[in-house]
PDB file of N, CA and C in Angstrom:
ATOM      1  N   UNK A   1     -18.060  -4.850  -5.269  1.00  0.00           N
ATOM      2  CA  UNK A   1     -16.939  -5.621  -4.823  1.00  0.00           C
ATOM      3  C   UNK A   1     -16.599  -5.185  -3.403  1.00  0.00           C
ATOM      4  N   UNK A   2     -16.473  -6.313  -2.486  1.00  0.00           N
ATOM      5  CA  UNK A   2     -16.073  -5.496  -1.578  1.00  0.00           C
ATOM      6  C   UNK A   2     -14.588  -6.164  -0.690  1.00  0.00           C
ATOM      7  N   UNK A   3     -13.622  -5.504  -0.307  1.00  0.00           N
ATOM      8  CA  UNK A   3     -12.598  -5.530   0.001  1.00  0.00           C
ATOM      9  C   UNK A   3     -12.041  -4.653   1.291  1.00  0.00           C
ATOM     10  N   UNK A   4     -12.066  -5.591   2.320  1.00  0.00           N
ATOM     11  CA  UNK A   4     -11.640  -5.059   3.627  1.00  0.00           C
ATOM     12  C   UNK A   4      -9.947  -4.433   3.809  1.00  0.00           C
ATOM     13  N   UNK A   5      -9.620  -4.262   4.679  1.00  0.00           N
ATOM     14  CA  UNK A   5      -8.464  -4.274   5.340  1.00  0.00           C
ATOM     15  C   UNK A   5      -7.832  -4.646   6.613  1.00  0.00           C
ATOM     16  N   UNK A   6      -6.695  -5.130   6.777  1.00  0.00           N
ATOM     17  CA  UNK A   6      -6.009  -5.522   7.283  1.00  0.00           C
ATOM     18  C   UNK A   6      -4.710  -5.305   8.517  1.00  0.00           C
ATOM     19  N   UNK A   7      -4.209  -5.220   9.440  1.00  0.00           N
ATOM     20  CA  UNK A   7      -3.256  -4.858  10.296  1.00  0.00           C
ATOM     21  C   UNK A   7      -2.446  -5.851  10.149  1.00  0.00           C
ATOM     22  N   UNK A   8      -2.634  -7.344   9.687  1.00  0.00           N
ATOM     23  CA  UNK A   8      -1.665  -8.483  10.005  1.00  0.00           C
ATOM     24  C   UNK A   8      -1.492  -8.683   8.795  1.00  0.00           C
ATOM     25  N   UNK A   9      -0.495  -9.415   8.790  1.00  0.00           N
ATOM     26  CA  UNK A   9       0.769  -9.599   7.399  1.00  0.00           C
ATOM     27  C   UNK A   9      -0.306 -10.949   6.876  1.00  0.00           C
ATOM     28  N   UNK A  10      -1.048 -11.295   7.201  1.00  0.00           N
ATOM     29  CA  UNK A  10      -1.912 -12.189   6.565  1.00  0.00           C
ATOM     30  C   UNK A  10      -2.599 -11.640   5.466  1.00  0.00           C
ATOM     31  N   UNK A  11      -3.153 -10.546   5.640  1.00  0.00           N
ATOM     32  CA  UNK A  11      -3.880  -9.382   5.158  1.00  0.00           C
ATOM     33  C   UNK A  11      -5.606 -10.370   5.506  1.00  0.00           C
ATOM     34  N   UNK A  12      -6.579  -9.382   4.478  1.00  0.00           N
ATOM     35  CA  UNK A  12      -7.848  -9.458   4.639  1.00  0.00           C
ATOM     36  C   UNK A  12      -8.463 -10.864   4.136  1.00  0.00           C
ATOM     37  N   UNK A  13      -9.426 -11.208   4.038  1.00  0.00           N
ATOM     38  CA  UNK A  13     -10.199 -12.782   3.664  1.00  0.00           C
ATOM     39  C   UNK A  13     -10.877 -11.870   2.589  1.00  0.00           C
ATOM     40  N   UNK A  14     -10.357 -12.151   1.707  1.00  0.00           N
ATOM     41  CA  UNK A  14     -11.554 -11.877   0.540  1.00  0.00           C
ATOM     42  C   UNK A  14     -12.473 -12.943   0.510  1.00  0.00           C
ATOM     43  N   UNK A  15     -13.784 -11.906  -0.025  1.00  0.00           N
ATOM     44  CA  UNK A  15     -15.455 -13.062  -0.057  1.00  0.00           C
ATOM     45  C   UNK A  15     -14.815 -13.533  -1.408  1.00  0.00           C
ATOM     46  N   UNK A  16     -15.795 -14.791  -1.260  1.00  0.00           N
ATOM     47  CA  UNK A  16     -15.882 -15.549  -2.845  1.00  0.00           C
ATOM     48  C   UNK A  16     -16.102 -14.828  -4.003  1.00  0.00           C
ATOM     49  N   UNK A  17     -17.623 -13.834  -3.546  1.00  0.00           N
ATOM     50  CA  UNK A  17     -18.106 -12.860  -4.750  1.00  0.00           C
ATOM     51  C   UNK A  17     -16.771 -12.154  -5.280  1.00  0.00           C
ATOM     52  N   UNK A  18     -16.023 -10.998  -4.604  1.00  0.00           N
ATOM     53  CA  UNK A  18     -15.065 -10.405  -4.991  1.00  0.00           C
ATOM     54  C   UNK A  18     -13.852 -11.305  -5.887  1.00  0.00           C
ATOM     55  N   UNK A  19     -13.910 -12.235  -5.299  1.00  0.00           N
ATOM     56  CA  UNK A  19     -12.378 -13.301  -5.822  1.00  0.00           C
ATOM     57  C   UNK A  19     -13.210 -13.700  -7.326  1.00  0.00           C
ATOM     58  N   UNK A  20     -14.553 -13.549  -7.674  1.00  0.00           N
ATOM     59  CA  UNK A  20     -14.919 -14.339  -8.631  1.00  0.00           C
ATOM     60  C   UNK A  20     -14.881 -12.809  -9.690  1.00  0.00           C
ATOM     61  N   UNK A  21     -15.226 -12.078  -8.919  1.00  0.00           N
ATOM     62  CA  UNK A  21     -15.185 -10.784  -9.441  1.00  0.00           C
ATOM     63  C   UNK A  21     -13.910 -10.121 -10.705  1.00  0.00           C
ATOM     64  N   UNK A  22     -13.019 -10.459  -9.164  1.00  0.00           N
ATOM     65  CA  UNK A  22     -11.418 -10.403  -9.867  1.00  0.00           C
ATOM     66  C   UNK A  22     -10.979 -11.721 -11.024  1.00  0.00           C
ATOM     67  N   UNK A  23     -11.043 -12.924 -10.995  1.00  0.00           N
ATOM     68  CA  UNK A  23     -11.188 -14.018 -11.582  1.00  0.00           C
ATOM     69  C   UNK A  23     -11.596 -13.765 -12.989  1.00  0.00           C
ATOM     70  N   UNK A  24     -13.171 -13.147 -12.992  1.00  0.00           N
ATOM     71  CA  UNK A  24     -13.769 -13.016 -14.469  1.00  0.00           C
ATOM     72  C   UNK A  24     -12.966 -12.047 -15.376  1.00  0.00           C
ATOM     73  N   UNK A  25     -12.950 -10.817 -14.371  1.00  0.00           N
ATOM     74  CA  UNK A  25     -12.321  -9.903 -14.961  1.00  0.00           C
ATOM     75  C   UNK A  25     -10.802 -10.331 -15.538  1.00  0.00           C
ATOM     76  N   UNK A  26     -10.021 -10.742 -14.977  1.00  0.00           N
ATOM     77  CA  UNK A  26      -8.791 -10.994 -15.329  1.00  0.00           C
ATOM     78  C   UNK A  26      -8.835 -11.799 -16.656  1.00  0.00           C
ATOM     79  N   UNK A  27     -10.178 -12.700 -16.546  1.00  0.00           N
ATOM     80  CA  UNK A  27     -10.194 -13.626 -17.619  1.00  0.00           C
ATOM     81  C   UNK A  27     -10.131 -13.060 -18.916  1.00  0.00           C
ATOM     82  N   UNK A  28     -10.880 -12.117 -18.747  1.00  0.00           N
ATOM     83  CA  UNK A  28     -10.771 -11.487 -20.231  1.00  0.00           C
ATOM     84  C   UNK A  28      -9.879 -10.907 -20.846  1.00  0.00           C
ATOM     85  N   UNK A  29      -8.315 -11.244 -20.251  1.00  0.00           N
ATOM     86  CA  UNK A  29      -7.259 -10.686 -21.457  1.00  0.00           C
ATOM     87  C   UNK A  29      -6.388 -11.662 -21.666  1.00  0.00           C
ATOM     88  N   UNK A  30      -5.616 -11.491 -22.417  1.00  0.00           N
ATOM     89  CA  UNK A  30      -4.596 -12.316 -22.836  1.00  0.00           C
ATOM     90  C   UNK A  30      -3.214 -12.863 -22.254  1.00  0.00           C
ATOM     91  N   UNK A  31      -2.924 -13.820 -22.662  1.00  0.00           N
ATOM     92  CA  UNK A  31      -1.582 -14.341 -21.555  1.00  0.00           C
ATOM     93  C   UNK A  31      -0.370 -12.993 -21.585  1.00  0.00           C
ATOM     94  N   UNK A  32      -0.016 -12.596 -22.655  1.00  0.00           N
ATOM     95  CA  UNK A  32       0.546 -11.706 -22.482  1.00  0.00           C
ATOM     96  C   UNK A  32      -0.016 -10.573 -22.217  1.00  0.00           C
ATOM     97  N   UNK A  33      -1.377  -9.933 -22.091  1.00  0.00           N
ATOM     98  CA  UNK A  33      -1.701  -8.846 -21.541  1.00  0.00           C
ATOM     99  C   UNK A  33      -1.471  -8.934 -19.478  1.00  0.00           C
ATOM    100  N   UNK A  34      -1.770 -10.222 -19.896  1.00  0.00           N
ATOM    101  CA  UNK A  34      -1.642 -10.921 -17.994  1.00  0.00           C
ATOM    102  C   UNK A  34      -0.293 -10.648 -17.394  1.00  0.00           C
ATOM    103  N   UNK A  35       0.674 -11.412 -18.506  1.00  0.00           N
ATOM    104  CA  UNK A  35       2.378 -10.825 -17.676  1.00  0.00           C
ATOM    105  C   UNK A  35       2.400  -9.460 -17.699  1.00  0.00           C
ATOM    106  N   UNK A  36       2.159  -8.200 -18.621  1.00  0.00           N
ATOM    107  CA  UNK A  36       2.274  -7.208 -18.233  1.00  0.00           C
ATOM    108  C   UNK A  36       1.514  -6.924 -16.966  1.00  0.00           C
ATOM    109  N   UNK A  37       0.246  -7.058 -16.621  1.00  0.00           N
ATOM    110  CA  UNK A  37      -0.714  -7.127 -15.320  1.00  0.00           C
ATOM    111  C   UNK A  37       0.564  -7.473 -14.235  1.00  0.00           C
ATOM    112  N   UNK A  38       1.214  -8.766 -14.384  1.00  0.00           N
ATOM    113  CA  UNK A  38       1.582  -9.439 -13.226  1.00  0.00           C
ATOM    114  C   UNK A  38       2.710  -8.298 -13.074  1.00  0.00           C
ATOM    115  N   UNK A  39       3.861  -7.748 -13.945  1.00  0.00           N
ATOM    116  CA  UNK A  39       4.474  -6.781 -13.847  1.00  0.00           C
ATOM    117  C   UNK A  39       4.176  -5.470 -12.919  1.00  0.00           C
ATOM    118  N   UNK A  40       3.206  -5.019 -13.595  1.00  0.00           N
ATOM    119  CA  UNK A  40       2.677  -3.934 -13.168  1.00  0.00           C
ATOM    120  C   UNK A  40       2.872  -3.995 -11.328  1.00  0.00           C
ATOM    121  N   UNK A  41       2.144  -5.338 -11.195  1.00  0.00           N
ATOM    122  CA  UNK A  41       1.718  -5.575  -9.600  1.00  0.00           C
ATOM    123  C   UNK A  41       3.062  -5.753  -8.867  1.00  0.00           C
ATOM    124  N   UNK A  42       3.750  -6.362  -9.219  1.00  0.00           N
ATOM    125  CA  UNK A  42       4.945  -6.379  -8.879  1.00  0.00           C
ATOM    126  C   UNK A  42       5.543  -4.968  -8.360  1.00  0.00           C
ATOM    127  N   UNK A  43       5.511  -4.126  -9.206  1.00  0.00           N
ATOM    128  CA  UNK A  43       5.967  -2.964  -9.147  1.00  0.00           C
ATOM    129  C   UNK A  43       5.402  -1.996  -7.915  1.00  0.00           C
ATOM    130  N   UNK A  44       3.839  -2.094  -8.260  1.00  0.00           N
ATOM    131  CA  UNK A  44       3.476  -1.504  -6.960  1.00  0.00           C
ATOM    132  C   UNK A  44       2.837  -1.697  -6.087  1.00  0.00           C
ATOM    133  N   UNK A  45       3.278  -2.799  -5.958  1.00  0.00           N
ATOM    134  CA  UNK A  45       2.255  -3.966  -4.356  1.00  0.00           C
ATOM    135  C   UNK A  45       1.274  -4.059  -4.434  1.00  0.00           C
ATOM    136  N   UNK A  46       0.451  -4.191  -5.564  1.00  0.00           N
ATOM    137  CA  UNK A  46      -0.832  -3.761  -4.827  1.00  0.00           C
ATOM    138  C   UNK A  46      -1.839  -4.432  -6.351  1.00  0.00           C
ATOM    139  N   UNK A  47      -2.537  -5.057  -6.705  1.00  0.00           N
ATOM    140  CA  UNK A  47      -3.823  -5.637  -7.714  1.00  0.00           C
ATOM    141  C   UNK A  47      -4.503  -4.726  -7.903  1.00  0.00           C
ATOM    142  N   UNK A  48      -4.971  -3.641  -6.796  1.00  0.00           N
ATOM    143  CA  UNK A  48      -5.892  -2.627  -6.800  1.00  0.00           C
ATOM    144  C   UNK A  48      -5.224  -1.535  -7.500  1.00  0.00           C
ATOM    145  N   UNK A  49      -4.115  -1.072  -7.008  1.00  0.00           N
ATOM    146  CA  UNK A  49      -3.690   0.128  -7.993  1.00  0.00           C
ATOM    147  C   UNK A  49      -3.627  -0.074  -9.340  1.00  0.00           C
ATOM    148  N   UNK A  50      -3.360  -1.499  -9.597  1.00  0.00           N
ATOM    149  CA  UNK A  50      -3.120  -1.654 -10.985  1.00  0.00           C
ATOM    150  C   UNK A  50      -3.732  -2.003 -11.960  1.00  0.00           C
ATOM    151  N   UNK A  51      -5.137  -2.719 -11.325  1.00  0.00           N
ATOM    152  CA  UNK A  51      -6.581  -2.619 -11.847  1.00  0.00           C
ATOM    153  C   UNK A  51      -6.865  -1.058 -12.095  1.00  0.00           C
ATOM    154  N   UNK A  52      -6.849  -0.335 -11.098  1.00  0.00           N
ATOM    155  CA  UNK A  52      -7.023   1.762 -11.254  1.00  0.00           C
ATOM    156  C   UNK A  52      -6.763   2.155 -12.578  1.00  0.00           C
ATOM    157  N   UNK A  53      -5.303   1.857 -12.460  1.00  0.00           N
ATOM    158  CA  UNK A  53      -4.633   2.502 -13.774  1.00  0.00           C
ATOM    159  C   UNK A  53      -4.354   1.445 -15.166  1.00  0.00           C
ATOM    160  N   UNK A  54      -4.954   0.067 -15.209  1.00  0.00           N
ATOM    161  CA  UNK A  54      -5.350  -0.332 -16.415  1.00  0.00           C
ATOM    162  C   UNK A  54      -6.476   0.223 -16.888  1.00  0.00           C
ATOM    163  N   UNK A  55      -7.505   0.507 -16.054  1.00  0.00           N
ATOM    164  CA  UNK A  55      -8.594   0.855 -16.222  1.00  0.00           C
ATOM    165  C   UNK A  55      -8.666   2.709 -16.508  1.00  0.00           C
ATOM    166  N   UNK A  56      -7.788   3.300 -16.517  1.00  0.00           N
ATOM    167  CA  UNK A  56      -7.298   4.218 -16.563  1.00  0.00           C
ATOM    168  C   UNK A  56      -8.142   5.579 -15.874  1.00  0.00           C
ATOM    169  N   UNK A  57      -8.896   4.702 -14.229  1.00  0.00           N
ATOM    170  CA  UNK A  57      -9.310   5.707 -13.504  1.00  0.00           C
ATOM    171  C   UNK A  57      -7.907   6.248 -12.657  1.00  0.00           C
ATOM    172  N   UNK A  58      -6.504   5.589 -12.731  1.00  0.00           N
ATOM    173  CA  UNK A  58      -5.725   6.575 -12.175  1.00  0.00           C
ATOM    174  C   UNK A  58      -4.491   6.812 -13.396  1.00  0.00           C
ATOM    175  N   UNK A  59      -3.521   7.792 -12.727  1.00  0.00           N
ATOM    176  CA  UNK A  59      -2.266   8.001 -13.967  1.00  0.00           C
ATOM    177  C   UNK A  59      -1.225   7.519 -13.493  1.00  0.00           C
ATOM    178  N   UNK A  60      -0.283   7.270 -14.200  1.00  0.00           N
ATOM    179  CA  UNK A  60       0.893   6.585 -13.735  1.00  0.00           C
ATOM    180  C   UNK A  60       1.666   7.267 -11.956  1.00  0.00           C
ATOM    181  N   UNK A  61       1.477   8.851 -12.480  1.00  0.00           N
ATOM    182  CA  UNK A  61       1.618   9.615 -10.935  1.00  0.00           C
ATOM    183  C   UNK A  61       1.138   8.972 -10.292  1.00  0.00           C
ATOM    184  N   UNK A  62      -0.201   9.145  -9.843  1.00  0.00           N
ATOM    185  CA  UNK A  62      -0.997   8.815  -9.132  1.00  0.00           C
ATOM    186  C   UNK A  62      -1.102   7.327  -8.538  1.00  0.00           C
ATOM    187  N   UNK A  63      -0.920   6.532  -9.659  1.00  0.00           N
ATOM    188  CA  UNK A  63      -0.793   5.060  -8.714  1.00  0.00           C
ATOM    189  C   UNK A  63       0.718   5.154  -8.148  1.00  0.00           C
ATOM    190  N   UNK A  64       1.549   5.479  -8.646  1.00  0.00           N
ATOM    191  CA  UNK A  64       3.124   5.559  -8.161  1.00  0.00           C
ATOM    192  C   UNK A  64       3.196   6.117  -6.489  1.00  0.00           C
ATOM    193  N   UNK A  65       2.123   6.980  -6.554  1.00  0.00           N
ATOM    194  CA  UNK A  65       2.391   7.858  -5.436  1.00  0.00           C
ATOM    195  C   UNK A  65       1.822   7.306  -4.319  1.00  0.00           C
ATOM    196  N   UNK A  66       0.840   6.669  -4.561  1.00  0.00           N
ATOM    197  CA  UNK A  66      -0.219   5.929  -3.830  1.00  0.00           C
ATOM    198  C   UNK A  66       0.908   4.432  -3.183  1.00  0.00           C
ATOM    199  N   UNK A  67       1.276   4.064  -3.882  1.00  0.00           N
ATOM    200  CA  UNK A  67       2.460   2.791  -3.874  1.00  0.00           C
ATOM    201  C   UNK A  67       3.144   3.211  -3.036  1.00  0.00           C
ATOM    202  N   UNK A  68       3.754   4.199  -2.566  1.00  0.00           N
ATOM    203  CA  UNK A  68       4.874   4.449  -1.743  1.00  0.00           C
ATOM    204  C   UNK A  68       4.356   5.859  -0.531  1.00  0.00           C
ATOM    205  N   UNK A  69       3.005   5.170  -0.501  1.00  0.00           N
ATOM    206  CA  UNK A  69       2.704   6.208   0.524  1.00  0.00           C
ATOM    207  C   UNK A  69       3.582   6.213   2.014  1.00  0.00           C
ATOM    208  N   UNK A  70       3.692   4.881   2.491  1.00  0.00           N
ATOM    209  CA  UNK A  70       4.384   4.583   3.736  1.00  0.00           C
ATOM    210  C   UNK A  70       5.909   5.436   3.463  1.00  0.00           C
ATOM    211  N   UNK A  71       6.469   5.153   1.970  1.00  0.00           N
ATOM    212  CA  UNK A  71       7.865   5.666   1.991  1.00  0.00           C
ATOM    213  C   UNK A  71       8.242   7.155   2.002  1.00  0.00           C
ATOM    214  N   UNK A  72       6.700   7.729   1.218  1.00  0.00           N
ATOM    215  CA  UNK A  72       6.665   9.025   1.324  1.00  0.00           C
ATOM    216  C   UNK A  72       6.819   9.871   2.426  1.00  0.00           C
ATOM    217  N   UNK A  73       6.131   9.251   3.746  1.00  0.00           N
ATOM    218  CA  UNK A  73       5.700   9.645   4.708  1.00  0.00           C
ATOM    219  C   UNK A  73       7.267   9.762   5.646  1.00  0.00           C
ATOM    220  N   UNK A  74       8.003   8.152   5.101  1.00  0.00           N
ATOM    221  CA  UNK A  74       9.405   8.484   5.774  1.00  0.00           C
ATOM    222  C   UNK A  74      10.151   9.834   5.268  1.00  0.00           C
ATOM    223  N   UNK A  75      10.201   9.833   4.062  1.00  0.00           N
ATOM    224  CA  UNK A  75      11.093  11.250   3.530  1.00  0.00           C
ATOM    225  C   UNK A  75      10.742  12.165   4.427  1.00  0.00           C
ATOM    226  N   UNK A  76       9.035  12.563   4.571  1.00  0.00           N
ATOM    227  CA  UNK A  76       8.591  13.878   4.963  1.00  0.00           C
ATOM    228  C   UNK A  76       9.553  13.992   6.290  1.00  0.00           C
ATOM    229  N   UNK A  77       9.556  12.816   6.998  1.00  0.00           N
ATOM    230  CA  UNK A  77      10.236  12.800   8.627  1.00  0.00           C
ATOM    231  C   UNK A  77      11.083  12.774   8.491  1.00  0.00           C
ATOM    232  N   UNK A  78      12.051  12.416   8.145  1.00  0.00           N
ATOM    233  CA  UNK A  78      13.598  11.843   7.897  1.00  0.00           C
ATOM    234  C   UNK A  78      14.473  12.510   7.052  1.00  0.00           C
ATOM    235  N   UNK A  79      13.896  12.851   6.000  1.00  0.00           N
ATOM    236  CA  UNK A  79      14.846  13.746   4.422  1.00  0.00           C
ATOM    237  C   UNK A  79      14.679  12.893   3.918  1.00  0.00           C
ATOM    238  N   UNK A  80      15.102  13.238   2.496  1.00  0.00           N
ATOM    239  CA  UNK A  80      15.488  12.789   1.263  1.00  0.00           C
ATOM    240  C   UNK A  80      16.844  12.713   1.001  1.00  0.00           C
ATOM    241  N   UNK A  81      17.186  11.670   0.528  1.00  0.00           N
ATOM    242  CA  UNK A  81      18.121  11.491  -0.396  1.00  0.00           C
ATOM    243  C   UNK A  81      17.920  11.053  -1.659  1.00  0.00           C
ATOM    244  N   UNK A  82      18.567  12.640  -2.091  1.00  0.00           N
ATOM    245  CA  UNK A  82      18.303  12.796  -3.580  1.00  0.00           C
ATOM    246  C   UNK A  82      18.723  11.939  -4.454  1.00  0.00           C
ATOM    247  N   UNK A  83      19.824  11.194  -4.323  1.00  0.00           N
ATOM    248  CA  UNK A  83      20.226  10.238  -5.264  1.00  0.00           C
ATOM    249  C   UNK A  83      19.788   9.207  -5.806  1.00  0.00           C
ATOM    250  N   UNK A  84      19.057   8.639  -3.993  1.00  0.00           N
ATOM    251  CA  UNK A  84      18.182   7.387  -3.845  1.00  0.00           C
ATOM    252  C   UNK A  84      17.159   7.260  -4.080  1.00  0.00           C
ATOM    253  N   UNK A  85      16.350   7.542  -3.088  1.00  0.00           N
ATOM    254  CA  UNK A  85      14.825   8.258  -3.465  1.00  0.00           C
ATOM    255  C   UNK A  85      14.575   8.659  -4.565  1.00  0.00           C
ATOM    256  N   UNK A  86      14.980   9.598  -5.394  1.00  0.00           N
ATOM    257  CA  UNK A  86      14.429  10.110  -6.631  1.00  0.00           C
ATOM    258  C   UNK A  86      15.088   9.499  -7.536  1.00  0.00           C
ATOM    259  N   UNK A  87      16.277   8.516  -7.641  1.00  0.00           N
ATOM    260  CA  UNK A  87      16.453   7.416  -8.492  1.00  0.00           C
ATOM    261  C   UNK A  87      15.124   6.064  -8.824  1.00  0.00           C
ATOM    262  N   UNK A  88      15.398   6.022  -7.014  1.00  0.00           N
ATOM    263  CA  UNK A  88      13.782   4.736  -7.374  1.00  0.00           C
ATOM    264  C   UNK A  88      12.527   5.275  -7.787  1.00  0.00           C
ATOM    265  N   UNK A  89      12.105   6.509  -7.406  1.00  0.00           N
ATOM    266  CA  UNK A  89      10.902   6.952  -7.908  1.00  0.00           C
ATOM    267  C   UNK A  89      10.603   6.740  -9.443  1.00  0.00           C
ATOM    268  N   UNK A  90      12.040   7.861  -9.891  1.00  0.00           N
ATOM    269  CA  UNK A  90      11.834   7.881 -11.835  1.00  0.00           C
ATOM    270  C   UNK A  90      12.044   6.387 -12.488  1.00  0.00           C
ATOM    271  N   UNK A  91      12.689   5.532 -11.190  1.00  0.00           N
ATOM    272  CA  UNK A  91      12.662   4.014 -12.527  1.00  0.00           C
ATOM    273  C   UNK A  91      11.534   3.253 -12.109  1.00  0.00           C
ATOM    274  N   UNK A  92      10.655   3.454 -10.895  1.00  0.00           N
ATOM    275  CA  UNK A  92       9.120   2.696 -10.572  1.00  0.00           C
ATOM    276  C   UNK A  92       8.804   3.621 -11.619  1.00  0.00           C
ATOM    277  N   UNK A  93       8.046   4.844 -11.952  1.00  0.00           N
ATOM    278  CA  UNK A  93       7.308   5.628 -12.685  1.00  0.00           C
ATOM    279  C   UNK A  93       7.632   5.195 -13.810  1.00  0.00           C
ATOM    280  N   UNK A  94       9.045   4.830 -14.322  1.00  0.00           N
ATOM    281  CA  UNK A  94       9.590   3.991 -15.786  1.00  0.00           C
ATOM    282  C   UNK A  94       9.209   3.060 -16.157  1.00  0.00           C
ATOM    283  N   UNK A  95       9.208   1.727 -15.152  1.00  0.00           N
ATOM    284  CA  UNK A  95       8.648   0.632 -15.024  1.00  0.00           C
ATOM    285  C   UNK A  95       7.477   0.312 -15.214  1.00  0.00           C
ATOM    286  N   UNK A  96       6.491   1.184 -14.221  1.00  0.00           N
ATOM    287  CA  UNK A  96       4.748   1.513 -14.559  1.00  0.00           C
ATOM    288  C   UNK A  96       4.429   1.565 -15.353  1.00  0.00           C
ATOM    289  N   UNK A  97       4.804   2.669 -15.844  1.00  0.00           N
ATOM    290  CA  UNK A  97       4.098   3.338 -16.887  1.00  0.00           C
ATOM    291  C   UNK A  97       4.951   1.906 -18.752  1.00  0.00           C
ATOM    292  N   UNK A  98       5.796   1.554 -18.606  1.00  0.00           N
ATOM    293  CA  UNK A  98       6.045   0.548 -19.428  1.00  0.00           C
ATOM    294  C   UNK A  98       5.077  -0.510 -19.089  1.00  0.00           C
ATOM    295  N   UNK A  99       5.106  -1.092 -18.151  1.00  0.00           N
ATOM    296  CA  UNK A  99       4.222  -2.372 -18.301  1.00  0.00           C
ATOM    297  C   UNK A  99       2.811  -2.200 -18.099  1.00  0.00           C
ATOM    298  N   UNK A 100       2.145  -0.508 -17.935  1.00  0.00           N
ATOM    299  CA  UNK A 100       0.908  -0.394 -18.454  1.00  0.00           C
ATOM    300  C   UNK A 100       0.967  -0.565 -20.026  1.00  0.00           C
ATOM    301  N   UNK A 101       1.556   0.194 -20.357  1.00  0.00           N
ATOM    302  CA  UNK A 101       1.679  -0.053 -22.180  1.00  0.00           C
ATOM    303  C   UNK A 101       1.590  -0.726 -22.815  1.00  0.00           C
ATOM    304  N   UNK A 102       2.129  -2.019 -22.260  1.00  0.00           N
ATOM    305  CA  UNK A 102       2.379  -2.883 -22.193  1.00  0.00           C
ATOM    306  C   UNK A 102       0.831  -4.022 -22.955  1.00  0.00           C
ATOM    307  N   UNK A 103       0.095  -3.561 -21.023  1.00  0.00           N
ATOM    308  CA  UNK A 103      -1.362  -4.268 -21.118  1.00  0.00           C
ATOM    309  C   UNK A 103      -2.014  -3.559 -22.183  1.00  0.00           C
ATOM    310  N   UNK A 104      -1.523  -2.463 -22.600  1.00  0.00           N
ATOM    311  CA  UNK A 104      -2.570  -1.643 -23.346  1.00  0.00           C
ATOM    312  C   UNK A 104      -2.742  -2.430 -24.881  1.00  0.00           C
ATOM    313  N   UNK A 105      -1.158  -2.395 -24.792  1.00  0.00           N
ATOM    314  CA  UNK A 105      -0.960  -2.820 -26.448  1.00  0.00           C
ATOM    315  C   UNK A 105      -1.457  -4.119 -26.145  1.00  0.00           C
ATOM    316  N   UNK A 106      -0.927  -5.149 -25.866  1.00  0.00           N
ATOM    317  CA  UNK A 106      -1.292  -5.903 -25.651  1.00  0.00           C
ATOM    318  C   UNK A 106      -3.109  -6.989 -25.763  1.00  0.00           C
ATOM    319  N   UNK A 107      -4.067  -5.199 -25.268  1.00  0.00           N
ATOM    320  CA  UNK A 107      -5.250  -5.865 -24.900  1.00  0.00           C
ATOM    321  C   UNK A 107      -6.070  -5.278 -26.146  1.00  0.00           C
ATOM    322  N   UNK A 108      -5.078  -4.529 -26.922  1.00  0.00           N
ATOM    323  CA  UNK A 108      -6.078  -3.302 -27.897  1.00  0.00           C
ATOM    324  C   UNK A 108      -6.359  -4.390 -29.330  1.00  0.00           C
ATOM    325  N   UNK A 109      -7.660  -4.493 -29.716  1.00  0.00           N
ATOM    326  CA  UNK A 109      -8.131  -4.983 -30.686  1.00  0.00           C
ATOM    327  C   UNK A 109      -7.661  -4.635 -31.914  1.00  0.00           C
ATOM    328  N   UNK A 110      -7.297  -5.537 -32.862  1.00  0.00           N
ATOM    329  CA  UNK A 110      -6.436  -5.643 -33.894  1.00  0.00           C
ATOM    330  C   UNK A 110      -7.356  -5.446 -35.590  1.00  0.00           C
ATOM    331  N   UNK A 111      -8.612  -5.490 -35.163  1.00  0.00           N
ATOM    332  CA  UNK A 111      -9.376  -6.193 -36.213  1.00  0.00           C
ATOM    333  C   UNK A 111     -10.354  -4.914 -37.059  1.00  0.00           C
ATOM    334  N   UNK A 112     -10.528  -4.946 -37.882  1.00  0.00           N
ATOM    335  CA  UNK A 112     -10.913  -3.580 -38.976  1.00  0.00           C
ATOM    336  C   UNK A 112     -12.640  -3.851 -38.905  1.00  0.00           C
ATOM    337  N   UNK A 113     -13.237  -2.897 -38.672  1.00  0.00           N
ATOM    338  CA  UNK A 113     -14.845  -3.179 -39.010  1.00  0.00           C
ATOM    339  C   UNK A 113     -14.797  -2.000 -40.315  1.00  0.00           C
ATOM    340  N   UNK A 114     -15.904  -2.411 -40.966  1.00  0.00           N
ATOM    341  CA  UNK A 114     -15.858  -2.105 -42.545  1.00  0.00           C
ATOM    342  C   UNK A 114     -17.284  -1.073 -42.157  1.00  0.00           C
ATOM    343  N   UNK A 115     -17.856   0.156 -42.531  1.00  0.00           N
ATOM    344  CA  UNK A 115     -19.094   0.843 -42.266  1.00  0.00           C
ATOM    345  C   UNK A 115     -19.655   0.194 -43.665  1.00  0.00           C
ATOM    346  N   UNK A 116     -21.077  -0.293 -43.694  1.00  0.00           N
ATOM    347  CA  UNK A 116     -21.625  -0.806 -45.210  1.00  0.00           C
ATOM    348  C   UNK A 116     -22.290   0.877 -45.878  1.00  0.00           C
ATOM    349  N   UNK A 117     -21.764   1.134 -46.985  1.00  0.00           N
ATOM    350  CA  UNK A 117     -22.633   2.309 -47.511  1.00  0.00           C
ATOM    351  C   UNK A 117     -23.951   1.763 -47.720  1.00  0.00           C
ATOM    352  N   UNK A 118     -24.290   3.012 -47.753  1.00  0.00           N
ATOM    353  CA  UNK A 118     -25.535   3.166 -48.145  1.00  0.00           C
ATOM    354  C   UNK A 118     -26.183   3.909 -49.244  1.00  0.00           C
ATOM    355  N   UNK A 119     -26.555   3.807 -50.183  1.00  0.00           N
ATOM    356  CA  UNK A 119     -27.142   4.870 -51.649  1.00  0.00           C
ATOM    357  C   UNK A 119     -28.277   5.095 -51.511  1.00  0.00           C
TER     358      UNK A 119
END
């Protein structure tokens, strides 16, 4: 898959391949596994982080942190305010990590396979 980047608020031209990429993949879950998806993205700007951590190559930290890299970078310069800042952090990390759960439950197979004995 491949996926450029961007400087302008347009952002990048995704190729066809990638868009068909994302397309198939998405196809395969359910309308409600999808609103949790659309949630998720919502939360942290981004399709890619939230593909990461459905896929559970990242953790809720980790995409959270990744999400607010630009904001992070202000604290480091500027301070923190504890009230603010670490209010929005613990209810994005709340949020995340719910509407991963969300897709999880959502996408997890319901159905019993039987092992046949054997004598």
């Amino acid at each position: 898959m491949e996926i450029g980047s961007s400087t302008s608020i347009m952002g990048p031209s995704i190729p066809t391949q990638t868009r068909e990429a994302l397309t198939s993949h998405l196809s395969s879950y359910n309308m409600w596994a999808l609103q949790g998806i659309e949630f998720i993205v919502a939360q942290l700007k981004s399709m890619l982080l939230t593909l990461g951590l459905i896929d559970r190559h990242l953790t809720v930290e980790q995409a959270v942190l990744l999400s607010r890299l630009e904001e992070e970078y202000q604290i480091q310069k500027w301070g923190n305010i504890e009230w603010a800042h670490d209010y929005e952090l613990q209810e994005l990390r709340a949020r995340t990590a719910a509407g991963t759960l969300f897709v999880h439950l959502c996408s997890e197979s319901s159905t019993v396979k039987h092992k046949l004995l054997q004598e």
